[in-house]
Structures are given as C-alpha cells and as structure tokens.
C-alpha atoms as a PDB file:
ATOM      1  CA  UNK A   1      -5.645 -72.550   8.590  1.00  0.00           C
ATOM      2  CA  UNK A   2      -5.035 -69.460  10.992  1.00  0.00           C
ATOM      3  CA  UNK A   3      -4.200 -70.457  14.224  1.00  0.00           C
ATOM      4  CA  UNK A   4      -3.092 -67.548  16.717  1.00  0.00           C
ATOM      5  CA  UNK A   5      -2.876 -70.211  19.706  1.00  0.00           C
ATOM      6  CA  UNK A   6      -0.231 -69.777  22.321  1.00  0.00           C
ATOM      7  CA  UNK A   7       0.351 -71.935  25.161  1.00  0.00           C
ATOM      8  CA  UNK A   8      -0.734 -69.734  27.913  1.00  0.00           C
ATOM      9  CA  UNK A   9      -0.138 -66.278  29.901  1.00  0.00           C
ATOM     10  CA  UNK A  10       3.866 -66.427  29.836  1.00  0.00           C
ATOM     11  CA  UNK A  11       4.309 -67.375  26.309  1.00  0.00           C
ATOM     12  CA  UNK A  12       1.432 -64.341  25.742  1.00  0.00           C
ATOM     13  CA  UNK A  13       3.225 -61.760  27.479  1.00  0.00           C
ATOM     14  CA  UNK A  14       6.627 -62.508  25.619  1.00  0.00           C
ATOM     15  CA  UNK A  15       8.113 -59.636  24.265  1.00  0.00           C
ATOM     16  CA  UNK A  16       6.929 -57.095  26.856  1.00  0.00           C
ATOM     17  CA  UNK A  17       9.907 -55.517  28.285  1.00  0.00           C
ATOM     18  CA  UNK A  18      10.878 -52.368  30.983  1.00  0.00           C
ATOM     19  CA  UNK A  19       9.405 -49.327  29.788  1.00  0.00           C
ATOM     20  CA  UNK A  20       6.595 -50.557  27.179  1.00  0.00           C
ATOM     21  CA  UNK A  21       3.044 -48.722  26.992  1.00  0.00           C
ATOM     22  CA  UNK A  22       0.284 -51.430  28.110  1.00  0.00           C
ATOM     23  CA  UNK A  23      -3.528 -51.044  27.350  1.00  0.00           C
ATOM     24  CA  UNK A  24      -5.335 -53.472  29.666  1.00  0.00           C
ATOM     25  CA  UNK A  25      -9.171 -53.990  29.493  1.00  0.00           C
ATOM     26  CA  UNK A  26     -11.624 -54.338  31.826  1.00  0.00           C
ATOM     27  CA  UNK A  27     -14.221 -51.769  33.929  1.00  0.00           C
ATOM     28  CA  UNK A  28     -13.492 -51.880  37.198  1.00  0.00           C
ATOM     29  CA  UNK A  29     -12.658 -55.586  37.919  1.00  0.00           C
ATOM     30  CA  UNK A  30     -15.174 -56.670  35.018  1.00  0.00           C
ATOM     31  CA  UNK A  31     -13.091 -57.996  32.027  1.00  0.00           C
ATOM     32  CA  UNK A  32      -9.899 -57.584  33.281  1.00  0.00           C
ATOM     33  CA  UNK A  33      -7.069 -60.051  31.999  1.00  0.00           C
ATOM     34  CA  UNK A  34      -6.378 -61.638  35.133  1.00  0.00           C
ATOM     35  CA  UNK A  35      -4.281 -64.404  34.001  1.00  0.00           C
ATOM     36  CA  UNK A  36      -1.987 -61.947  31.988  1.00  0.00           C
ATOM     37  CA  UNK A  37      -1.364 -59.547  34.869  1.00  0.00           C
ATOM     38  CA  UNK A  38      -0.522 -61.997  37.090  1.00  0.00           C
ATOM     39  CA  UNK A  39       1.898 -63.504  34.930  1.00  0.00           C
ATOM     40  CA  UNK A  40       3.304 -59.717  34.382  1.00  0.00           C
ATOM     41  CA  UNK A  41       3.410 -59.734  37.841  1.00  0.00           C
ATOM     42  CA  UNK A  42       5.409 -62.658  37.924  1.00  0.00           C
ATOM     43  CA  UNK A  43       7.929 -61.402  35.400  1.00  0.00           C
ATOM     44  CA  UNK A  44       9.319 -58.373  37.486  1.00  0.00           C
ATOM     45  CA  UNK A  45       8.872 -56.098  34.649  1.00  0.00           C
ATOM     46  CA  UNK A  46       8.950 -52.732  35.344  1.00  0.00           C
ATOM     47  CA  UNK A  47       8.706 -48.969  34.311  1.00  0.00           C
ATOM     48  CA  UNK A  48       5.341 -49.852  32.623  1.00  0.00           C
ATOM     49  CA  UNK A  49       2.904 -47.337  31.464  1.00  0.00           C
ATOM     50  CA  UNK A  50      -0.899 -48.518  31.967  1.00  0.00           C
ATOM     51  CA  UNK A  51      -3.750 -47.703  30.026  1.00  0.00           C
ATOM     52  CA  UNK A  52      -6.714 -48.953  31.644  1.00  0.00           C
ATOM     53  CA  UNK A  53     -10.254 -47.660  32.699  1.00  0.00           C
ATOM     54  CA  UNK A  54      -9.130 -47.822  36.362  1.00  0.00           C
ATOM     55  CA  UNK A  55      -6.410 -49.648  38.606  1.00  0.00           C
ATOM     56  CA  UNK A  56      -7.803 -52.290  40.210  1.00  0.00           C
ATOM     57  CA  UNK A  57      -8.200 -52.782  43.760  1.00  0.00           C
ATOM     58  CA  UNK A  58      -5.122 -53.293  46.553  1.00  0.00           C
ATOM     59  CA  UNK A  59      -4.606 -57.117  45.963  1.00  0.00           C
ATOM     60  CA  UNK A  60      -6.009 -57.686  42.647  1.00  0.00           C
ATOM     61  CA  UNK A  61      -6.029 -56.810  39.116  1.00  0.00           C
ATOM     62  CA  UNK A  62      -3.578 -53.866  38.610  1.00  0.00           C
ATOM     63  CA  UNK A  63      -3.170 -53.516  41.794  1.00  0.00           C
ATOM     64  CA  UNK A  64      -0.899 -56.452  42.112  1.00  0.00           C
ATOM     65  CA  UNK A  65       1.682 -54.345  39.649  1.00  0.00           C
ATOM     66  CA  UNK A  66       1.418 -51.220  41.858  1.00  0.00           C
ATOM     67  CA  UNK A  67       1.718 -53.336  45.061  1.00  0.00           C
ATOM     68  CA  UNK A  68       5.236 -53.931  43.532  1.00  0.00           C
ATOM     69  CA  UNK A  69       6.321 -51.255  41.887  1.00  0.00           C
ATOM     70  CA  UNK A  70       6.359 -51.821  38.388  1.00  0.00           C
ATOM     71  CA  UNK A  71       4.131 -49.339  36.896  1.00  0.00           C
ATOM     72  CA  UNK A  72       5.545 -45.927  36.332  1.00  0.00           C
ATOM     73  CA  UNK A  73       2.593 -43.809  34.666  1.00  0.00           C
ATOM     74  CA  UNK A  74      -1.319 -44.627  34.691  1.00  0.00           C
ATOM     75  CA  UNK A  75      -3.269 -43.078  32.116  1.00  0.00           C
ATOM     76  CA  UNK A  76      -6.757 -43.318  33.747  1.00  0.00           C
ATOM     77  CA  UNK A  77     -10.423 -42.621  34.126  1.00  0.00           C
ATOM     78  CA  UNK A  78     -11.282 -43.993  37.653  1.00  0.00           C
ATOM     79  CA  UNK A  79      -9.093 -44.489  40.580  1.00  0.00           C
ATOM     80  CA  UNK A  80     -11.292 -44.486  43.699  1.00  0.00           C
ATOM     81  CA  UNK A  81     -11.008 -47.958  45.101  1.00  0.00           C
ATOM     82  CA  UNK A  82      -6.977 -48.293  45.494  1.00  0.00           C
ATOM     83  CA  UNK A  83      -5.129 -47.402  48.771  1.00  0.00           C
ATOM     84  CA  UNK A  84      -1.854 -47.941  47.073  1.00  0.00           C
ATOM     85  CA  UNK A  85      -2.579 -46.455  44.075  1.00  0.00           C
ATOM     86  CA  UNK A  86      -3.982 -43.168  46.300  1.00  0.00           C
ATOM     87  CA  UNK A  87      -0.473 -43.397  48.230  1.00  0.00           C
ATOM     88  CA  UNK A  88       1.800 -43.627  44.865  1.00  0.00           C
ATOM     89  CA  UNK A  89       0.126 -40.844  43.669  1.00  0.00           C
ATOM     90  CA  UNK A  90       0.151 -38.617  46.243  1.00  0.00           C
ATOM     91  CA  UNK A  91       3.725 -39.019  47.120  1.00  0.00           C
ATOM     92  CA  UNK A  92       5.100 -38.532  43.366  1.00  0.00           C
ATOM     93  CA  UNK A  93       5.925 -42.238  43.083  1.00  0.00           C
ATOM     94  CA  UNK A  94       3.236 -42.693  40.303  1.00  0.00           C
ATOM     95  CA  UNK A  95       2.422 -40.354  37.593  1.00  0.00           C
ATOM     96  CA  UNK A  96      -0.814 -40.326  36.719  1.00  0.00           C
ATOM     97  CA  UNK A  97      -2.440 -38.920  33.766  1.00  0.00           C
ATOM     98  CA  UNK A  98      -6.524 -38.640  34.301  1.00  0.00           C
ATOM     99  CA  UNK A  99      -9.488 -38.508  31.622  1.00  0.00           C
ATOM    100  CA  UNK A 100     -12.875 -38.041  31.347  1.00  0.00           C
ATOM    101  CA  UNK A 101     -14.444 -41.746  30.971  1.00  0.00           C
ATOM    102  CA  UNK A 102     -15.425 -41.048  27.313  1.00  0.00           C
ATOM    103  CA  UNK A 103     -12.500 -39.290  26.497  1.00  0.00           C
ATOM    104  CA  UNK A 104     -10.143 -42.125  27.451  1.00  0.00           C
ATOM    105  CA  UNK A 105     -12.805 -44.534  25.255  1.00  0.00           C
ATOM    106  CA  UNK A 106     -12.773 -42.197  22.335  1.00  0.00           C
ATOM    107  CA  UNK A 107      -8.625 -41.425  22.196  1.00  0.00           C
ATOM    108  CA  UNK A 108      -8.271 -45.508  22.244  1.00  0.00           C
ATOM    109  CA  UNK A 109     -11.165 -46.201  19.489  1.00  0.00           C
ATOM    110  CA  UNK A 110      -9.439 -42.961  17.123  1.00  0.00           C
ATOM    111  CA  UNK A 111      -5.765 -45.233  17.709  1.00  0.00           C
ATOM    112  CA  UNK A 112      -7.257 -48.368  16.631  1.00  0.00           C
ATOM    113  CA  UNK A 113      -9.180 -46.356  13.914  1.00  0.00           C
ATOM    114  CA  UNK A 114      -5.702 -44.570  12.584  1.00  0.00           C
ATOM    115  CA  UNK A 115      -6.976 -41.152  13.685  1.00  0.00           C
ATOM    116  CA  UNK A 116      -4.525 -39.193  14.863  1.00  0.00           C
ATOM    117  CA  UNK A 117      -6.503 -36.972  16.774  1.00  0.00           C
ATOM    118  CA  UNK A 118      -9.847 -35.459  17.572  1.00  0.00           C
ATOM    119  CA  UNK A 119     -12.071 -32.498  19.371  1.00  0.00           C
ATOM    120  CA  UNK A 120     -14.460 -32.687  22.532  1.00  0.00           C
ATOM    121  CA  UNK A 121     -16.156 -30.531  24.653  1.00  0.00           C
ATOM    122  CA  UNK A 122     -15.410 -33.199  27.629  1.00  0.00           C
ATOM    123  CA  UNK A 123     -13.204 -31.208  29.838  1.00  0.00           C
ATOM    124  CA  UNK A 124     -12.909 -28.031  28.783  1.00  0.00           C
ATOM    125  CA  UNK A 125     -12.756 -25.125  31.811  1.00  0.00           C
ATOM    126  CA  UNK A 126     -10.803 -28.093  33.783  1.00  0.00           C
ATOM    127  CA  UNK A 127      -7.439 -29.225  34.173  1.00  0.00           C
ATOM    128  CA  UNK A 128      -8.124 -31.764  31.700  1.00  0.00           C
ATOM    129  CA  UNK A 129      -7.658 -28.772  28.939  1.00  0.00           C
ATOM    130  CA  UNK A 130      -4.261 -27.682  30.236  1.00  0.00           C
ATOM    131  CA  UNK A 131      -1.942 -27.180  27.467  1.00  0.00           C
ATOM    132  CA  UNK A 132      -4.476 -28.239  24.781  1.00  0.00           C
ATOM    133  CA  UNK A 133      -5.646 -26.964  21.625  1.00  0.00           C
ATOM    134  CA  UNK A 134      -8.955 -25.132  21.746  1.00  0.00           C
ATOM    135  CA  UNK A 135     -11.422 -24.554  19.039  1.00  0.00           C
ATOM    136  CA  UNK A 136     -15.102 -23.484  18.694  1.00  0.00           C
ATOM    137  CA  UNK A 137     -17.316 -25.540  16.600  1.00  0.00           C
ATOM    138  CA  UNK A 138     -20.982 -24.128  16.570  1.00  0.00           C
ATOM    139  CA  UNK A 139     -20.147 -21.772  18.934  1.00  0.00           C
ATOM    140  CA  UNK A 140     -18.916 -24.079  21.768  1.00  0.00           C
ATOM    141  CA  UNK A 141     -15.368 -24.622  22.781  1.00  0.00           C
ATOM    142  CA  UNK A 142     -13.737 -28.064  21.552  1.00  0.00           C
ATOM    143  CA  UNK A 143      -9.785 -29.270  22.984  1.00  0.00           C
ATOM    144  CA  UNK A 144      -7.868 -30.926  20.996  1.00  0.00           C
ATOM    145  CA  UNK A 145      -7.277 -35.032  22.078  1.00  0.00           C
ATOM    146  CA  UNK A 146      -4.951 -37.065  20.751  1.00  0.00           C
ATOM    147  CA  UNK A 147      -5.245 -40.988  20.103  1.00  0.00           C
ATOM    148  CA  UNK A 148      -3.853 -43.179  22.371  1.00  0.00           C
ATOM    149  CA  UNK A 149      -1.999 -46.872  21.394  1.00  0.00           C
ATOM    150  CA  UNK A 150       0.239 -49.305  23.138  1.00  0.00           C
ATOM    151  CA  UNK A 151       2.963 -51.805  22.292  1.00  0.00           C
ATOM    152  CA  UNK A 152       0.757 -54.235  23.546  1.00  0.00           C
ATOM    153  CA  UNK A 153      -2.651 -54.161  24.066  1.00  0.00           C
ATOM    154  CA  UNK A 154      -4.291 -56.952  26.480  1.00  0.00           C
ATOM    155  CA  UNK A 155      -7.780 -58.035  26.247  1.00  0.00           C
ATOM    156  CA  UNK A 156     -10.447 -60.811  27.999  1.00  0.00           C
ATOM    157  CA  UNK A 157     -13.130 -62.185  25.998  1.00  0.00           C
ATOM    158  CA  UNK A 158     -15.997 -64.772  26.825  1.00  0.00           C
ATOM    159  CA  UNK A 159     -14.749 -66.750  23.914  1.00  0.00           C
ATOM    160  CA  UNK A 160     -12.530 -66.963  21.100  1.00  0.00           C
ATOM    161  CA  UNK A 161     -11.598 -69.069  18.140  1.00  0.00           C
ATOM    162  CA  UNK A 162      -8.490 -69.999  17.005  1.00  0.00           C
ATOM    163  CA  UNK A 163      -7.754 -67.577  14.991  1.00  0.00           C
ATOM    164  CA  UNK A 164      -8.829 -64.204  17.188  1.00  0.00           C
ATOM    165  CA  UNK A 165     -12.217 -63.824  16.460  1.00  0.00           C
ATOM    166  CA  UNK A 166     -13.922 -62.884  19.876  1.00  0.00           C
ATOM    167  CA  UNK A 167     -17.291 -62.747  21.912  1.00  0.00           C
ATOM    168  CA  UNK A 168     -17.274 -60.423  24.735  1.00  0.00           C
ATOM    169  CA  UNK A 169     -20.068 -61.173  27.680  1.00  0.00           C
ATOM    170  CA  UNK A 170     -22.067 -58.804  28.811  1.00  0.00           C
ATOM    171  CA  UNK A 171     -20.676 -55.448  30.678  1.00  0.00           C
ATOM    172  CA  UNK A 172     -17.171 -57.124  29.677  1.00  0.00           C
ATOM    173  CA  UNK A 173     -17.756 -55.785  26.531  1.00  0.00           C
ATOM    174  CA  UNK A 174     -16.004 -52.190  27.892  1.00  0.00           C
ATOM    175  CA  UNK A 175     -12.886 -50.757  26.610  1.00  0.00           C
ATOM    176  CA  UNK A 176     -12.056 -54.595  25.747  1.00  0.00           C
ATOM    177  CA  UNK A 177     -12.854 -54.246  22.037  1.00  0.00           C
ATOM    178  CA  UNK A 178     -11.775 -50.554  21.533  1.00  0.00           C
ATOM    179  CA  UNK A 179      -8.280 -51.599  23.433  1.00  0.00           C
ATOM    180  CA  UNK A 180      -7.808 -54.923  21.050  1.00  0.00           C
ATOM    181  CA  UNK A 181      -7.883 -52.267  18.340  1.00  0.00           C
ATOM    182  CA  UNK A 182      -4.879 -50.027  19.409  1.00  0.00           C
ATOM    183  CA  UNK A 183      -2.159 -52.227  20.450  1.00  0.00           C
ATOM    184  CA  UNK A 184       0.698 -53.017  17.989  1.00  0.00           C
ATOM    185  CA  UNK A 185       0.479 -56.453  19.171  1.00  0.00           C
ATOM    186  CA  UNK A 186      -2.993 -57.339  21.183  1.00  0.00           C
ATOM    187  CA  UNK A 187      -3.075 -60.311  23.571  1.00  0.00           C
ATOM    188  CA  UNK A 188      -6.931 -61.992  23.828  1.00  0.00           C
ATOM    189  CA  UNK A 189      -7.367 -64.465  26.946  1.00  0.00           C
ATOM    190  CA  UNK A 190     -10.864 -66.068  26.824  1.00  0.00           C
ATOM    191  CA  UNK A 191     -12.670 -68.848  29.001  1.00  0.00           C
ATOM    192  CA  UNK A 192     -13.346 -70.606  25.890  1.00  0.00           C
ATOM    193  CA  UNK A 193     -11.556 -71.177  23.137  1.00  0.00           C
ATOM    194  CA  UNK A 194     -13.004 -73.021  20.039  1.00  0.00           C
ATOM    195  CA  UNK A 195     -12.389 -73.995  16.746  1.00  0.00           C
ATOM    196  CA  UNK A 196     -13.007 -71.719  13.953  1.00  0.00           C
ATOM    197  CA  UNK A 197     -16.413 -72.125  12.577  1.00  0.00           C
ATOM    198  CA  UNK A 198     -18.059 -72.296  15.913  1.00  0.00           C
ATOM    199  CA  UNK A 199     -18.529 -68.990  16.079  1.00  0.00           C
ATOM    200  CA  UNK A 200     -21.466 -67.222  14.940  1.00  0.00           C
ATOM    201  CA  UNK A 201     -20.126 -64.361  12.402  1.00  0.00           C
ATOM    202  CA  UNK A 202     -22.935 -62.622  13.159  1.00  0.00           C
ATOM    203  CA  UNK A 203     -21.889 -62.541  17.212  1.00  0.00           C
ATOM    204  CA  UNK A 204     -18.156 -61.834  16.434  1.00  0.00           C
ATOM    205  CA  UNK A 205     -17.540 -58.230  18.789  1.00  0.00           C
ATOM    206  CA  UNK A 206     -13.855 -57.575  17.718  1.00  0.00           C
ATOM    207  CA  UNK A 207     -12.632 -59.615  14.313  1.00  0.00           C
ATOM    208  CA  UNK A 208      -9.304 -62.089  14.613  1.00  0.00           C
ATOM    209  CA  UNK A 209      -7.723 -59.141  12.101  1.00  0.00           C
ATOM    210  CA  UNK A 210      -6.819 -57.562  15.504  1.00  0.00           C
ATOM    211  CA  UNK A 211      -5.157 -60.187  17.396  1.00  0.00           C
ATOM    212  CA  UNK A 212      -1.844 -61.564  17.341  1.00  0.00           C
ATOM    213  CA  UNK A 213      -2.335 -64.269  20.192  1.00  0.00           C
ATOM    214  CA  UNK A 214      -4.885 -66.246  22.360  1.00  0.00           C
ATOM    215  CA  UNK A 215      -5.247 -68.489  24.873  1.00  0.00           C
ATOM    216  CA  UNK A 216      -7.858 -70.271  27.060  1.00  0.00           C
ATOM    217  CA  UNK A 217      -7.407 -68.532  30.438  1.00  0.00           C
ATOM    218  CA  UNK A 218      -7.827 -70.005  33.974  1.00  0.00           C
ATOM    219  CA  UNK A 219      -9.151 -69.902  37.742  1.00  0.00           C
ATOM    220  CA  UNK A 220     -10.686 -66.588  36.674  1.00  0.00           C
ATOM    221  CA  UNK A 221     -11.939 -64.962  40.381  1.00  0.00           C
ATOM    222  CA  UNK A 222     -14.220 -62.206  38.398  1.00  0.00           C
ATOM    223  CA  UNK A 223     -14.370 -60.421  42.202  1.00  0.00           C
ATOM    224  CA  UNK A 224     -17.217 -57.955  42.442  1.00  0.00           C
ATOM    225  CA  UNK A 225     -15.701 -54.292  43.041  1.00  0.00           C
ATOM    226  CA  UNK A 226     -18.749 -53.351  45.493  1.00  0.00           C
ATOM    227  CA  UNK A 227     -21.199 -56.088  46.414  1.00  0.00           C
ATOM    228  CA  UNK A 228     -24.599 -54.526  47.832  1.00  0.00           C
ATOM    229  CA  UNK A 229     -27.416 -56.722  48.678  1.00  0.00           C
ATOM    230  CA  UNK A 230     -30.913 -56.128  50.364  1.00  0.00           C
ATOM    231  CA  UNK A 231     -31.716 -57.442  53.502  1.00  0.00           C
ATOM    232  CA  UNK A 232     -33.997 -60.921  53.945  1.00  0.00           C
ATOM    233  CA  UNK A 233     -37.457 -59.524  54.262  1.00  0.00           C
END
C-alpha cells in the first residue's frame, strides 16, 4: 500500500535548503500552508525564491519569512496588504518579479503540464512585456511566457489520503492544485487525513501522482485578509 505519510511540518520541509525556488499556495491568506511556513520560518533558511499569488500580510503567512529576511525574490501577482514587503521592495532588499493574476496561474499549470512555454495577450503595451517575445495571432499581439516550477512546491488541502490524493475546500481550491503540479517534490498539509478508500474518486481535485509527502496539519488560524460586515439594523 502507498503511504506518503510524514510525521509533520519539519520532517515535510526536509531537504529545502538556501537558495531553492518555493511555490506556496494559497489566495491571499485562503489556503495558505501555514504549518509549513512556520516551520520554514523556524529553520532560518534563507535566499529563497517565492512563488505565490501574493505575500501574506506583516505577521502572518509569508510575511513571517520577509519579517526575517529569508526570501530573496517574489514572483507575484498581488502585493497590496504587506508593509514589509512594500519596504523590501522599495529599498532593493527584495526583488520582485510581478504578473498578471492569470498569467502567474497559466505559467504554473504549463510547468506542471511539461509545457515549456506559451503566448498571451495579458500584458502586452506594459512592463510586463519587457524583453519578451511578441507575436500576432489573428491579428492581435501575443508575448511569449514561459512556465514556471519549483524544487518544492507546497500545498493545503481540506483533506487527503494516505497516499496524496486531495480535496481542496472551497475558494482554497486557487493556485493550490496548479502549484502541486509544478514542484519537483510537492508537500500537501491537510486538516484531515484519511485512509485510502475514503475518498470519493469522483471528488479527488489534484491525484496522489503529484505528491511526494503529507501530513495532517494543525492550529490552522485561516485569518480573514479584510473582514467587512454590515451594521445591526
């Protein structure tokens, strides 16, 4: 029988060393790997390069890797709601490499998918194009993206099986699967893990084919990025 178990975060994150490329899912602070980060965090590794949707806020999710220093490049979509992040960047502590939303979803779907590369309208006329390939399908001008992958990719399901089959809840269900798809080794920590056979095949979001390791997470926060409620009528 398959069993992809590990004991938990530390004996997940084995392996990653100073200087690795990292894809981390999650949208905003929805789906994030929470346990792994913190025990990155924990680790003191450095020089990391992060692919992730965004970069957390100041005192949680990535932003606990920024707060000390051990991320060296972000490749990003979003970046709005971190101070730190803001003051990295804008000193030349941080490089940070930004993409259109879909863009950054498409680049880490084509690595997972062995496509080397693809073209897009999305950016063209901007920055974003800088250096790229152009061509003109149908008349309209296309850049040239290239896939993206990672030495590690590190994921947070609903629930998983023992041997890597996952469920994704909900709006969790972001760059999670595409990310499990790219890594070279993919890391899946899930708030319930079961025996295989429980799962529904017909539920399964990202097949055990793409995971190397699992673990049932803890003390997961899931903060809300921005809470906005209505007042008592």
């Amino acid at each position: 029988m398959i069993n992809k178990v590990v004991f938990g975060p530390k004996e997940a994150i084995k392996g990653i060393v100073d200087g690795m490329t990292l894809m981390l899912g999650g949208f905003g602070l929805c789906g994030i790997p929470e346990n792994c980060i913190t025990a990155l965090v924990e680790t003191g590794v450095k020089d990391l390069i992060c692919i992730s949707n965004n970069a957390g806020v100041d005192d949680f999710g990535l932003g606990l890797l920024l707060q000390k220093k051990q991320i060296k490049k972000m490749v990003s979509s979003y970046v709005g709601e971190n101070d730190e992040f803001e003051r990295q960047m804008l000193s030349g502590e941080l490089e940070v490499d930004l993409i259109p939303q879909g863009s950054l979803a498409a680049r880490c779907q084509a690595g997972g998918s062995g496509v080397p590369a693809f073209f897009t309208p999305a950016g063209y006329g901007t920055e974003v194009a800088e250096g790229k390939e152009v061509r003109f399908f149908d008349g309209k001008p296309h850049i040239l993206e290239q896939a993206l992958t990672a030495d590690f990719a590190i994921v947070k399901a609903w629930k998983g099986d023992h041997a890597g089959n996952l469920i994704f809840k909900g709006s969790a269900r972001n760059f999670n699967p595409l990310m499990a798809m790219a890594g070279k080794i993919t890391i899946a920590e899930v708030e319930h893990l079961v025996e295989p056979g429980e799962l529904d095949p017909n539920m399964i979001h990202t097949p055990g084919i793409f995971i190397q390791r699992i673990f049932q997470g803890s003390n997961y926060e899931k903060r809300i990025e921005q809470r906005t409620v209505r007042a008592r009528s």
